[in-house]
Structures are given as structure tokens and as C-alpha cells.
PDB file of N, CA and C in Angstrom:
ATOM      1  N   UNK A   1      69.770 134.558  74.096  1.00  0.00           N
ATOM      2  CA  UNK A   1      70.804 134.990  75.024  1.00  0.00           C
ATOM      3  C   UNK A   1      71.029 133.940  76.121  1.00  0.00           C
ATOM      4  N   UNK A   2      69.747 133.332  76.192  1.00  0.00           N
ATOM      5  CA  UNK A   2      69.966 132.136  77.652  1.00  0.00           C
ATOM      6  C   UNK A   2      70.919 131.063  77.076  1.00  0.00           C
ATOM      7  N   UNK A   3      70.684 130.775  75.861  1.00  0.00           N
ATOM      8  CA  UNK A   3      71.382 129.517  75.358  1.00  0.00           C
ATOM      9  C   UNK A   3      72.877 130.018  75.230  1.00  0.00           C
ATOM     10  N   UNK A   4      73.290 131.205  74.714  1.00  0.00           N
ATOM     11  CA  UNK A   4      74.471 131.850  74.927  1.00  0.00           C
ATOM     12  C   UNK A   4      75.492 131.630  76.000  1.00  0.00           C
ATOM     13  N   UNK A   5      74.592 132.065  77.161  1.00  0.00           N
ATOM     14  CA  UNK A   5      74.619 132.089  78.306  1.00  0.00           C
ATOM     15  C   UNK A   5      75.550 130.418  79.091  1.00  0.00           C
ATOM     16  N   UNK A   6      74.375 129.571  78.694  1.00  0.00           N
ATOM     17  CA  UNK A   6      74.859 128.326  78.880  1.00  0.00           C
ATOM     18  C   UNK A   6      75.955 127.781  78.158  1.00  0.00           C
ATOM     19  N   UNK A   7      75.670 127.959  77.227  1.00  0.00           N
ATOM     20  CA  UNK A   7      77.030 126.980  76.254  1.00  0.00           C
ATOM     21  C   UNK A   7      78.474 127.689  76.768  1.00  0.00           C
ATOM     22  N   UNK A   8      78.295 129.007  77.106  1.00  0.00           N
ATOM     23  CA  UNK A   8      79.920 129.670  78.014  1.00  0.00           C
ATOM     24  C   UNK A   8      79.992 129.014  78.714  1.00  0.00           C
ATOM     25  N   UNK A   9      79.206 128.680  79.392  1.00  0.00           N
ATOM     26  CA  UNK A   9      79.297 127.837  80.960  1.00  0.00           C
ATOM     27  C   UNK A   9      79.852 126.753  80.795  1.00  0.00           C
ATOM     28  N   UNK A  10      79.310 125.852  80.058  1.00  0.00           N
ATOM     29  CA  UNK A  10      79.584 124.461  79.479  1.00  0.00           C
ATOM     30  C   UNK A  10      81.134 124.885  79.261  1.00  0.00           C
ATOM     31  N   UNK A  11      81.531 125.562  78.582  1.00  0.00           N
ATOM     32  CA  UNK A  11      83.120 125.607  77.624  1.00  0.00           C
ATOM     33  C   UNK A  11      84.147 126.150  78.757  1.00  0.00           C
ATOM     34  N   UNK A  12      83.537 126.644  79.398  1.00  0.00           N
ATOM     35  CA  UNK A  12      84.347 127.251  80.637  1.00  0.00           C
ATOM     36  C   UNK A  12      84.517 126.155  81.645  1.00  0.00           C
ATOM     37  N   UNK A  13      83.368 125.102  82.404  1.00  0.00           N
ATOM     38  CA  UNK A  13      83.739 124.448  82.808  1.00  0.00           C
ATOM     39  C   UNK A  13      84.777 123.331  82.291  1.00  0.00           C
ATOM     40  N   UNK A  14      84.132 123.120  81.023  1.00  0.00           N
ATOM     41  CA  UNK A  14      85.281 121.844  80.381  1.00  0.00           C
ATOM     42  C   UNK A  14      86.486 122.579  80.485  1.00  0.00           C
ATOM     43  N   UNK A  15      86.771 123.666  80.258  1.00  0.00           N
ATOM     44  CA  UNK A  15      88.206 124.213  80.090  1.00  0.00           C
ATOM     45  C   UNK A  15      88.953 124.793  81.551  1.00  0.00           C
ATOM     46  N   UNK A  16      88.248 124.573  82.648  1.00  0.00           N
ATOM     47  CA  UNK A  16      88.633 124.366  84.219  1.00  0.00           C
ATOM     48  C   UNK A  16      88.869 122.851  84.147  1.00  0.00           C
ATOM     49  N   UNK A  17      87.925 122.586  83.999  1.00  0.00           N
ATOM     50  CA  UNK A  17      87.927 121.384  84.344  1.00  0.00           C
ATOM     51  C   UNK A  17      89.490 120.574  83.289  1.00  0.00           C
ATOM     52  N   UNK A  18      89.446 120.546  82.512  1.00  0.00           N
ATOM     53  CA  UNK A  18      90.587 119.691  81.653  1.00  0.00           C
ATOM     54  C   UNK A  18      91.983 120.271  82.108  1.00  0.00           C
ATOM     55  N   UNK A  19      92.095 121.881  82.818  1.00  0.00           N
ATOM     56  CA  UNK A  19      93.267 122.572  83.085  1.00  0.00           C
ATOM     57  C   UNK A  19      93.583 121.525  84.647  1.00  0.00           C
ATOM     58  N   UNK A  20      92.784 121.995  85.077  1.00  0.00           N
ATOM     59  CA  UNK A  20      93.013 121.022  86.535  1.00  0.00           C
ATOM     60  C   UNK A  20      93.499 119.540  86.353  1.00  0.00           C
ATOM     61  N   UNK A  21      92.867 118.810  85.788  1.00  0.00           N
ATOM     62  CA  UNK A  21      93.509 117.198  85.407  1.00  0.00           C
ATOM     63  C   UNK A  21      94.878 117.460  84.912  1.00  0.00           C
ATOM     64  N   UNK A  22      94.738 118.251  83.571  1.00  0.00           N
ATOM     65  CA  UNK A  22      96.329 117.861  83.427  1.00  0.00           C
ATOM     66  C   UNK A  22      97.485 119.149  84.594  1.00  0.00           C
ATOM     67  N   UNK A  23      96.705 119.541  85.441  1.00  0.00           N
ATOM     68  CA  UNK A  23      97.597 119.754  86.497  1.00  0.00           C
ATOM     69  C   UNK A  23      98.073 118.939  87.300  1.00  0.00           C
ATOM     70  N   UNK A  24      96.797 117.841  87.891  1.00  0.00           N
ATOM     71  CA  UNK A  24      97.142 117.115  88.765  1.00  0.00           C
ATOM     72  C   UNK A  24      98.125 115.829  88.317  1.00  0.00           C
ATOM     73  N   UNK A  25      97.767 115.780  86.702  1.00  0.00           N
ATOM     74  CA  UNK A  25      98.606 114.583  86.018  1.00  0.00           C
ATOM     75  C   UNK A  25      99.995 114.784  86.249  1.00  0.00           C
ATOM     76  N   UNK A  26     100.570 116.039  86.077  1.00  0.00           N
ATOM     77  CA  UNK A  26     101.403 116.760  85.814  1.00  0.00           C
ATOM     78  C   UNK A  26     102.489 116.660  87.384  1.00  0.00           C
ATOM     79  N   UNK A  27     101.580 117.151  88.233  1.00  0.00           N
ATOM     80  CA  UNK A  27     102.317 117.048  89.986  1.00  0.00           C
ATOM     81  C   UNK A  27     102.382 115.533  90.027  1.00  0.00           C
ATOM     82  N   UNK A  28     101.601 114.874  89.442  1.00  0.00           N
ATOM     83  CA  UNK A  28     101.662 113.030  89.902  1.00  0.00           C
ATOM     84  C   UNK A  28     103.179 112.568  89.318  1.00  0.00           C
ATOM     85  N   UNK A  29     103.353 112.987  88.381  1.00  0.00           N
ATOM     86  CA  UNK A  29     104.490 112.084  87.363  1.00  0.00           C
ATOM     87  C   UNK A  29     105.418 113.371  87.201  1.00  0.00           C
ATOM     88  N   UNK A  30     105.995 114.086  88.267  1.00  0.00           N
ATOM     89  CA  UNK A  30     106.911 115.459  88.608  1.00  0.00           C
ATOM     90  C   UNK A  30     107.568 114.719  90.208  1.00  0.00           C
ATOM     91  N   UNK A  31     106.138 114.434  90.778  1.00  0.00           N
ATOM     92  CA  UNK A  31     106.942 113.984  92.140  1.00  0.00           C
ATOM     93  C   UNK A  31     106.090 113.177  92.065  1.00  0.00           C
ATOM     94  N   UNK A  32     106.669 111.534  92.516  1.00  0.00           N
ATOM     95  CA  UNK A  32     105.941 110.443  92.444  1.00  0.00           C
ATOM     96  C   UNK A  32     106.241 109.919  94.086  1.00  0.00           C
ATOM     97  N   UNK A  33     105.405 109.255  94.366  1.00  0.00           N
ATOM     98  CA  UNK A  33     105.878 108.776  96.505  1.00  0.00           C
ATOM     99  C   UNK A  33     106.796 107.757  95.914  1.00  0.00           C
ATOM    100  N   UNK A  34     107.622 108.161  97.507  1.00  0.00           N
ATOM    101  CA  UNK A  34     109.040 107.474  97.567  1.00  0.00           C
ATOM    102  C   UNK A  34     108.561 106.028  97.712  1.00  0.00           C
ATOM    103  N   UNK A  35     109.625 105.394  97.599  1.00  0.00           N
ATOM    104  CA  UNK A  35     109.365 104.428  97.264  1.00  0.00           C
ATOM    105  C   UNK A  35     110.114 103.283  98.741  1.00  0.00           C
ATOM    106  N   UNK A  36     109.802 103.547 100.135  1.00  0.00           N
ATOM    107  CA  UNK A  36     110.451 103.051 101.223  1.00  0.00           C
ATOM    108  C   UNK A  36     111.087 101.358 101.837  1.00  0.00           C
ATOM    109  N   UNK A  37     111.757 101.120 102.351  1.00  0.00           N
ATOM    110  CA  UNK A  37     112.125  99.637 102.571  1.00  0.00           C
ATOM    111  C   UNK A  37     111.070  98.547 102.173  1.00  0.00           C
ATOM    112  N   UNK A  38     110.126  98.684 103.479  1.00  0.00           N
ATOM    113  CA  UNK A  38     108.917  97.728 103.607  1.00  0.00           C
ATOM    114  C   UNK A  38     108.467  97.611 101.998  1.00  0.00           C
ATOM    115  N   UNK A  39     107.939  99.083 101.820  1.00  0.00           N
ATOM    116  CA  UNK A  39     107.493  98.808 100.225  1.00  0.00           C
ATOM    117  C   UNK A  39     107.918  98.426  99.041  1.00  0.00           C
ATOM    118  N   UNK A  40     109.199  98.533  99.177  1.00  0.00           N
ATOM    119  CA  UNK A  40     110.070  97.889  98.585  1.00  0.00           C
ATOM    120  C   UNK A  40     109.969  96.265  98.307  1.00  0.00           C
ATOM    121  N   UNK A  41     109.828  95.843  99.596  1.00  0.00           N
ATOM    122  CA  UNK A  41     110.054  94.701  99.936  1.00  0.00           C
ATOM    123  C   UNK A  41     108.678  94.080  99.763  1.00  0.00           C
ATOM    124  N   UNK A  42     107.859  94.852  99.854  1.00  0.00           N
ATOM    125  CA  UNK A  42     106.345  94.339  99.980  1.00  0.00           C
ATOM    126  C   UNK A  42     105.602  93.777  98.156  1.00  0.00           C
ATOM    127  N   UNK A  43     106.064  95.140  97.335  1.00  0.00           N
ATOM    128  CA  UNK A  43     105.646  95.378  96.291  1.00  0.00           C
ATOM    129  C   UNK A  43     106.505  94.144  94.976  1.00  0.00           C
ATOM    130  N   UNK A  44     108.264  94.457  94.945  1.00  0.00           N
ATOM    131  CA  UNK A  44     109.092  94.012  94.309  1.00  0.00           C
ATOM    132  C   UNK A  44     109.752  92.330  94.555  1.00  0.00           C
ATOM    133  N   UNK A  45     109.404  92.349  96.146  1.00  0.00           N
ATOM    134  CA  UNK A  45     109.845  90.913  97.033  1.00  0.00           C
ATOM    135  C   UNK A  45     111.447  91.420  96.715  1.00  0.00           C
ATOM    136  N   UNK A  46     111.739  92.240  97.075  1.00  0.00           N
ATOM    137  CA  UNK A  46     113.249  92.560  97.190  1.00  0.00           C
ATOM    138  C   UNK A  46     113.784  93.971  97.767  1.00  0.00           C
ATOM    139  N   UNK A  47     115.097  93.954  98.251  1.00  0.00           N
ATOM    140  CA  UNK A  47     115.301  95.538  99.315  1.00  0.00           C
ATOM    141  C   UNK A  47     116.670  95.712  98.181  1.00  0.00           C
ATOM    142  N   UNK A  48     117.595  94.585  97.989  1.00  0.00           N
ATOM    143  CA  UNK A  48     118.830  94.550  97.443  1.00  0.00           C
ATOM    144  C   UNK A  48     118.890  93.676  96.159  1.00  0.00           C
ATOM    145  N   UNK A  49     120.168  94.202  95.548  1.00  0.00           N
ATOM    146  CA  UNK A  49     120.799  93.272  93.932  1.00  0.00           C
ATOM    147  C   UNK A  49     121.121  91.405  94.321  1.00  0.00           C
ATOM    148  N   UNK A  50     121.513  91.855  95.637  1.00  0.00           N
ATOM    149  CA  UNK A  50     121.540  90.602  96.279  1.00  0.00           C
ATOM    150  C   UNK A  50     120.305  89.631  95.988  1.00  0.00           C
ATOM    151  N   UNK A  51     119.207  90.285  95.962  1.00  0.00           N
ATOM    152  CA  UNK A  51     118.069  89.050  96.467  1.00  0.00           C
ATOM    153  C   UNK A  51     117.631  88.686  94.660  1.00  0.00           C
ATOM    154  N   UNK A  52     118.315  89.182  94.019  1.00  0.00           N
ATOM    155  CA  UNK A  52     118.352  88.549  92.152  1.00  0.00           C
ATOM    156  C   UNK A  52     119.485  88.309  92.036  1.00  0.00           C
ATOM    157  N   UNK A  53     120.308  87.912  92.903  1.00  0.00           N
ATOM    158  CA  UNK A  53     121.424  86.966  92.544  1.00  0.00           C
ATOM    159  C   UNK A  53     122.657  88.055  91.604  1.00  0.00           C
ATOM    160  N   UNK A  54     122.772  89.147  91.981  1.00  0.00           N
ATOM    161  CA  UNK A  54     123.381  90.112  91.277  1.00  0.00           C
ATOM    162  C   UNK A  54     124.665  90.470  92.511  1.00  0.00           C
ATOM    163  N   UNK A  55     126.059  90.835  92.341  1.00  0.00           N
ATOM    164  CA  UNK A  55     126.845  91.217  93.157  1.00  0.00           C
ATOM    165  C   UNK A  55     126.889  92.480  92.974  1.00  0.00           C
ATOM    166  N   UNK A  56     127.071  93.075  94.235  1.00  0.00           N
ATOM    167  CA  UNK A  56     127.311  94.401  94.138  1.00  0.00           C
ATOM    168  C   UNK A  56     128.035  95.127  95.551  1.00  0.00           C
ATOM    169  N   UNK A  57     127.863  96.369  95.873  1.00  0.00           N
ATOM    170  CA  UNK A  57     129.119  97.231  96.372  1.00  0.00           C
ATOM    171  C   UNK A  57     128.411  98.467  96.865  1.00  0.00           C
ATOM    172  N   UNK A  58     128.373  98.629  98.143  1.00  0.00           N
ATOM    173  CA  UNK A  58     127.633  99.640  99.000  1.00  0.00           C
ATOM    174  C   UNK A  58     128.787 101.206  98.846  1.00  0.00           C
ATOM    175  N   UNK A  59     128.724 102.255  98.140  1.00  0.00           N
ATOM    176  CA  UNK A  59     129.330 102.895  97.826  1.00  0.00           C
ATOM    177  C   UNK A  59     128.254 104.530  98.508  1.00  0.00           C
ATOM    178  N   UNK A  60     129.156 105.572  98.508  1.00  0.00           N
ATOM    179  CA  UNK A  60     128.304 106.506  98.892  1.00  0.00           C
ATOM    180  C   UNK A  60     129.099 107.964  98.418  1.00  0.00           C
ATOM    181  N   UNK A  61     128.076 108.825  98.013  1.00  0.00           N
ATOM    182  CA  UNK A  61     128.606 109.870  97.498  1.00  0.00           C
ATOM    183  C   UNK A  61     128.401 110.883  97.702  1.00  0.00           C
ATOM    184  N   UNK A  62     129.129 111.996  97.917  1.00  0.00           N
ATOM    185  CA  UNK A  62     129.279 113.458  98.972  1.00  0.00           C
ATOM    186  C   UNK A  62     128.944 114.385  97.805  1.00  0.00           C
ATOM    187  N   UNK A  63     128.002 114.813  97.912  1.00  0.00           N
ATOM    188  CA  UNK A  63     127.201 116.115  97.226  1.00  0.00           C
ATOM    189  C   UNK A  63     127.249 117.273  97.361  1.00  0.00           C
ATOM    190  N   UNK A  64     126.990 118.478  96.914  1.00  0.00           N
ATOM    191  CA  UNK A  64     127.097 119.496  97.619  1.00  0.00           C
ATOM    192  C   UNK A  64     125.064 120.343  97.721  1.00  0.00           C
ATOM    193  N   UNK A  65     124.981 120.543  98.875  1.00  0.00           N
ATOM    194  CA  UNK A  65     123.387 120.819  99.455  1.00  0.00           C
ATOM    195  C   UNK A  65     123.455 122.135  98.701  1.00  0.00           C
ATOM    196  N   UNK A  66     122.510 121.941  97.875  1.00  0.00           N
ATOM    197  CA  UNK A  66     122.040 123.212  97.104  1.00  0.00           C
ATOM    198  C   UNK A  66     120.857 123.876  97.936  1.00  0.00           C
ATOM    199  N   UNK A  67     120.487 123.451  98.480  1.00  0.00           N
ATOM    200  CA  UNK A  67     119.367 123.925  99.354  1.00  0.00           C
ATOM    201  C   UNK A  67     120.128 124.489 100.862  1.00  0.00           C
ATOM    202  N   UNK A  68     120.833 124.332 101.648  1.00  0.00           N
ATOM    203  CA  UNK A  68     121.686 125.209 102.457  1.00  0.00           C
ATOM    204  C   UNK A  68     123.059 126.207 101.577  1.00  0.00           C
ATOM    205  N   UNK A  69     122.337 126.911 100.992  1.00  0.00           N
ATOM    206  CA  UNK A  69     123.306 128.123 100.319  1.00  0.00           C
ATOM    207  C   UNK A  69     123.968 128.507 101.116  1.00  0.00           C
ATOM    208  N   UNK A  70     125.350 129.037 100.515  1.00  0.00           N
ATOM    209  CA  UNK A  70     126.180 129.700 101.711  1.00  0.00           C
ATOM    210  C   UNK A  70     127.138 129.455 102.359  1.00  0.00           C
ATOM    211  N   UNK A  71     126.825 127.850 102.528  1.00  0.00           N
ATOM    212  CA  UNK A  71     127.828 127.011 103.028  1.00  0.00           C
ATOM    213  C   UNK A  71     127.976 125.924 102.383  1.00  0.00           C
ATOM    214  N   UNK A  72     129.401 124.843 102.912  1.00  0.00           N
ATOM    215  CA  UNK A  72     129.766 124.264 102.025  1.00  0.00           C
ATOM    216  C   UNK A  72     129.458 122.898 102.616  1.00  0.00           C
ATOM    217  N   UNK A  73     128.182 122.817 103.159  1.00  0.00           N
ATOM    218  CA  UNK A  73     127.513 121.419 103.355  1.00  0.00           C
ATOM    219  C   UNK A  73     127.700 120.629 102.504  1.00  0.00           C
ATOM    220  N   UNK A  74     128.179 119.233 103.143  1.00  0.00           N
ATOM    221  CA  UNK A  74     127.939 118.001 101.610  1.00  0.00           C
ATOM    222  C   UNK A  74     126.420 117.148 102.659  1.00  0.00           C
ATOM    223  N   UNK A  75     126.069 116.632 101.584  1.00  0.00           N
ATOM    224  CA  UNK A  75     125.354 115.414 101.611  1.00  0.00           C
ATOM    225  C   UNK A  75     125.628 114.154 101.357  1.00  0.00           C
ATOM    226  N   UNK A  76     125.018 113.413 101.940  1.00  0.00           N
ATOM    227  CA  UNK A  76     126.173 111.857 101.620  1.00  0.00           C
ATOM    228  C   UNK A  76     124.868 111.252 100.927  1.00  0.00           C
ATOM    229  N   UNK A  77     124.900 110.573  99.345  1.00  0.00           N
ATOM    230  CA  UNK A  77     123.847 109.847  99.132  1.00  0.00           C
ATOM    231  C   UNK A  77     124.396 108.241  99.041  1.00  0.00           C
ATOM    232  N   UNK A  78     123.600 107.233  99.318  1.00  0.00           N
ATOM    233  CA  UNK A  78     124.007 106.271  99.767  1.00  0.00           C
ATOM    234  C   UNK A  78     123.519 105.271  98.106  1.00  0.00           C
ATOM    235  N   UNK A  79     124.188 104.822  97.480  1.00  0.00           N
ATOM    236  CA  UNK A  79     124.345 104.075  96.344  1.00  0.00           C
ATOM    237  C   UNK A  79     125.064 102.370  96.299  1.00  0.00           C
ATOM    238  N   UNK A  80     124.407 102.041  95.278  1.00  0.00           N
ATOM    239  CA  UNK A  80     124.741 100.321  95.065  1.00  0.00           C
ATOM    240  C   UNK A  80     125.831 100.573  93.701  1.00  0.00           C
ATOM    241  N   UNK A  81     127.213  99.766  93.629  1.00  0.00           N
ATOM    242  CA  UNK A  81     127.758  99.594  92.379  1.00  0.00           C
ATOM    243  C   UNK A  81     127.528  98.333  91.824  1.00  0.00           C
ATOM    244  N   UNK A  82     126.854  97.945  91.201  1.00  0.00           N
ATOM    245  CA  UNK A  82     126.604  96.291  90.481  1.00  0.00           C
ATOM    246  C   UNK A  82     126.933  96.559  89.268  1.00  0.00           C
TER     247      UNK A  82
END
């Protein structure tokens, strides 16, 4: 019965345990950190299409805020056309 006992334990932890990882895998690559100027600049050595020699076109686009229901809020998201 003791050995019983244990080997649940064992199968129960592995099976916490493996649920949790691919939880946390799961929140990692669902929402990944933004990705900000500096770091941008830090990580890529670039902020703009400009700095690879690419032309492009500061354009911006009016959304509608799904998250303020009710009303007819836009959002402006700010986009490159190259």
C-alpha cells in the first residue's frame, strides 16, 4: 500500500507539474513584452525602415475601442506604409 501510495504521488506531481509549464509556455507566446523604442534600438540597431535604407510613409489608422463599449470611441494606431 506504501508503494501505492508513492507512485500516486510521483504521477500526480509530474502531472501538476507538466500542466503548469505548458501553462506558463502558453501565457509566454499569447502575450509576449512589448517591444519599446530604446529596445528596439538597442536589440535590432534600428527604430525605422529608414535605417535599412527602405522608403516609407507615416500613416495612421482610426479604430473602433472595443474595450470602451457603448460609445463610439476611435483609437488612432500609428503605422509605417513601405
Amino acid at each position: 500500500m506504501g508503494w501505492l501510495t508513492l507512485l500516486l504521488m510521483f504521477v500526480l506531481t509530474g502531472v501538476l507539474l507538466v500542466t503548469f509549464v505548458a501553462w506558463v509556455i502558453a501565457l509566454s507566446l499569447l502575450h509576449p513584452p512589448r517591444m519599446s523604442d530604446g529596445k528596439a534600438l538597442y536589440i535590432l540597431r534600428r527604430m525605422s525602415p529608414a535605417d535599412i535604407g527602405l522608403t516609407y510613409e507615416r500613416i495612421t489608422f482610426s479604430v473602433h475601442d472595443e474595450a470602451a463599449r457603448g460609445s463610439d470611441q476611435k483609437l488612432a494606431m500609428a503605422a509605417w506604409w513601405i
